[in-house]
Protein backbone atom coordinates (compact mmCIF):
# COMPACT_ATOMS: atom_id res chain seq x y z
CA UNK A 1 11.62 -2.86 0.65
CA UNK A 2 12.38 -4.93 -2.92
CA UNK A 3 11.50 -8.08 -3.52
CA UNK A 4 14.03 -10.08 -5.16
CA UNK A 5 15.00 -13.78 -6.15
CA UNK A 6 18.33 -13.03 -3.80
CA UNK A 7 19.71 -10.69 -1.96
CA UNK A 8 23.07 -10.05 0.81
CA UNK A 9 24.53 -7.28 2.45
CA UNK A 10 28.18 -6.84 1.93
CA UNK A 11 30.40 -4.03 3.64
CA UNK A 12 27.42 -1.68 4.66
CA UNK A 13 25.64 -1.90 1.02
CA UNK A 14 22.35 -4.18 -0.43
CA UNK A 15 23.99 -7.13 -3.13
CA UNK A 16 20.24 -7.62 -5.19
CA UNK A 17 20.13 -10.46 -7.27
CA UNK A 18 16.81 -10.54 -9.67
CA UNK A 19 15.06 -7.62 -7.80
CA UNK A 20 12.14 -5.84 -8.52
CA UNK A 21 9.69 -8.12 -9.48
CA UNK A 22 5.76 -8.03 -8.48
CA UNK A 23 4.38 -11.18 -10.55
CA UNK A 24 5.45 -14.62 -10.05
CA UNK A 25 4.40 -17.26 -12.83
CA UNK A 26 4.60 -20.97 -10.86
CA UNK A 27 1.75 -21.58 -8.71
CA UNK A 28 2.71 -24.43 -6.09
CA UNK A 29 6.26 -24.45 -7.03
CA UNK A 30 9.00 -24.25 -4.08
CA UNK A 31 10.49 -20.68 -4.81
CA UNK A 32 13.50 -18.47 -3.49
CA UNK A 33 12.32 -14.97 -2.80
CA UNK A 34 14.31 -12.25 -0.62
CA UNK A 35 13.33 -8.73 0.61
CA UNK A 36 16.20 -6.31 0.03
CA UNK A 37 15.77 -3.63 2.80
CA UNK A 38 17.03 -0.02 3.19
CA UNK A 39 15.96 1.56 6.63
CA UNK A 40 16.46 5.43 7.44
CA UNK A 41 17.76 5.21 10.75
CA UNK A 42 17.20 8.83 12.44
CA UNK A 43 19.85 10.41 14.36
CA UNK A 44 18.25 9.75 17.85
CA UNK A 45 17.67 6.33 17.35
CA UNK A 46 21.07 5.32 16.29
CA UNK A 47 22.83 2.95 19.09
CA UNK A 48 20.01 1.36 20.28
CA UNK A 49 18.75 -2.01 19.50
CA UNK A 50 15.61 -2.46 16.55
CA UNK A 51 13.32 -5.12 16.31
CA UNK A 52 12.48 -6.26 12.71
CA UNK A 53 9.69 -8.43 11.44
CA UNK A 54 8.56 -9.50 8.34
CA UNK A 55 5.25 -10.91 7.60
CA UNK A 56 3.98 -12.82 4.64
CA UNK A 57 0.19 -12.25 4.31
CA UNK A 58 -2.41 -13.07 1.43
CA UNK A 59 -4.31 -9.95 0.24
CA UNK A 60 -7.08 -10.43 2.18
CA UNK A 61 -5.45 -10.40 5.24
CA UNK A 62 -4.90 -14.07 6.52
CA UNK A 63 -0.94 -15.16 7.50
CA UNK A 64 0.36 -17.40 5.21
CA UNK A 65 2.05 -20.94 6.81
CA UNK A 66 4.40 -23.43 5.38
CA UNK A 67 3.91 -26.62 7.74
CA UNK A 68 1.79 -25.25 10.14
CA UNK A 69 4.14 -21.65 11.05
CA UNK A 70 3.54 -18.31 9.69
CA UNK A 71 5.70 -17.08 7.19
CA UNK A 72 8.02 -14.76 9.24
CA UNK A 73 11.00 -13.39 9.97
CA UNK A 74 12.79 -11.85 13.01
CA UNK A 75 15.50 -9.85 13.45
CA UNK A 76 17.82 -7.53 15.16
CA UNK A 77 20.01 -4.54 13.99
CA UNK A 78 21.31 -1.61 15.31
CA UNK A 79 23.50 1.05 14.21
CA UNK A 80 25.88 3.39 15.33
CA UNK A 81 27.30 7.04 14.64
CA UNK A 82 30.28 8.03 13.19
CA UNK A 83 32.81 10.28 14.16
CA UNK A 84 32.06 13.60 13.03
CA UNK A 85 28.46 12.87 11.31
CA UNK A 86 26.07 16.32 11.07
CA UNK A 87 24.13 16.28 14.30
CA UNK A 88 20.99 15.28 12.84
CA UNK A 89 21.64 13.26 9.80
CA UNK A 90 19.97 9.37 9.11
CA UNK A 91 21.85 6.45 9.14
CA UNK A 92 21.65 3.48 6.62
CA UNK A 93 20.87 0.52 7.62
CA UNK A 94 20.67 -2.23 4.60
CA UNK A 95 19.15 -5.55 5.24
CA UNK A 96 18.32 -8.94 3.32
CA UNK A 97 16.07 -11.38 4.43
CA UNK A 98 15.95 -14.84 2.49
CA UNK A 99 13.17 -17.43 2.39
CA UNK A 100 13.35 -20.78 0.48
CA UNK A 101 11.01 -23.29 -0.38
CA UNK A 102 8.21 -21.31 -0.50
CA UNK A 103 5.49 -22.92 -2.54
CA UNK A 104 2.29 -20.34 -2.79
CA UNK A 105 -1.21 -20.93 -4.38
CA UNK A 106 -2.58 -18.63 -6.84
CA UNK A 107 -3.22 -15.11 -5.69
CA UNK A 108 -1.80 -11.76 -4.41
CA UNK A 109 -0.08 -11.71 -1.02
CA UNK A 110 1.50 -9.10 0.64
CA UNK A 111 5.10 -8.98 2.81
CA UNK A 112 4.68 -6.68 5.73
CA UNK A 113 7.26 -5.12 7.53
CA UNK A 114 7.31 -3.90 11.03
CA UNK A 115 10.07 -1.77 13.24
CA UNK A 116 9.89 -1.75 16.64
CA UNK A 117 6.02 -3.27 16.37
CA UNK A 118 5.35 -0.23 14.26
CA UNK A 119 3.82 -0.29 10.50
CA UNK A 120 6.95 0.33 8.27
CA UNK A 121 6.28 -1.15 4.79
CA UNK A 122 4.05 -3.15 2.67
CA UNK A 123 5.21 -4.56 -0.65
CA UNK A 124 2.39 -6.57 -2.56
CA UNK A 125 3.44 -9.42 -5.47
CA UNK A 126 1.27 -11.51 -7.11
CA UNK A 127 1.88 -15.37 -7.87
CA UNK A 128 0.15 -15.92 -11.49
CA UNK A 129 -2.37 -18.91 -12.06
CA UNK A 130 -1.25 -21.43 -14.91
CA UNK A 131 -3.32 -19.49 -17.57
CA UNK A 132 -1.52 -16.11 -16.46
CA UNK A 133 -4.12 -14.63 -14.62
């Protein structure tokens, strides 16, 4: 999972625009942020439907709202085989999830990412205080 200022998927492959960032430097300020996902699919759980979620916390724990809702994304995917794939070999499935408007405070947050209700990635960023710390 990157972090980027935008990101698409296009014909089966991850568009990232500005990724790969871990600081922010405008505390307060509405800001475009995207996670650009890749997911290893394995063979046996190819043509089935996945659950996705995507969690912003703070680093100490706490869900982060904007108007009173967590910070969080749902979604859906699922992917198929094929013909003639190796019996046992992954499957891509690329992702982008886009959020807008989001003003943070000072501090380090985290964007957590679940599959199926299972743990599947954390990627922590930091948004910078005015005197860069």
């Amino acid at each position: 999972m990157l972090l980027a200022d935008a990101a698409d998927v296009v014909g089966g492959k991850l568009y990232v625009l500005g990724g790969g960032w871990s600081q922010l430097g405008a505390p307060d300020v509405p800001t475009n942020m995207a996670l650009a996902i890749k997911i290893d699919v394995p063979w046996d759980e190819t043509n089935r439907r996945h659950q996705v979620v995507a969690t912003l916390i703070t680093a100490d724990g706490e869900q982060v709202e904007l108007n009173g809702e967590p910070i969080r994304a749902h979604m859906e995917f699922e992917v198929g085989r094929p013909p003639g794939l190796p019996l046992g070999t992954s499957i891509d499935a690329p992702l982008a999830l886009s959020f807008s408007g989001l003003a943070l405070a000072a501090g380090g947050y985290v964007w957590e990412l679940e599959i199926d209700g299972q743990p599947a990635a954390r990627t922590p960023f930091r948004v910078l205080a005015l005197d860069g710390t």
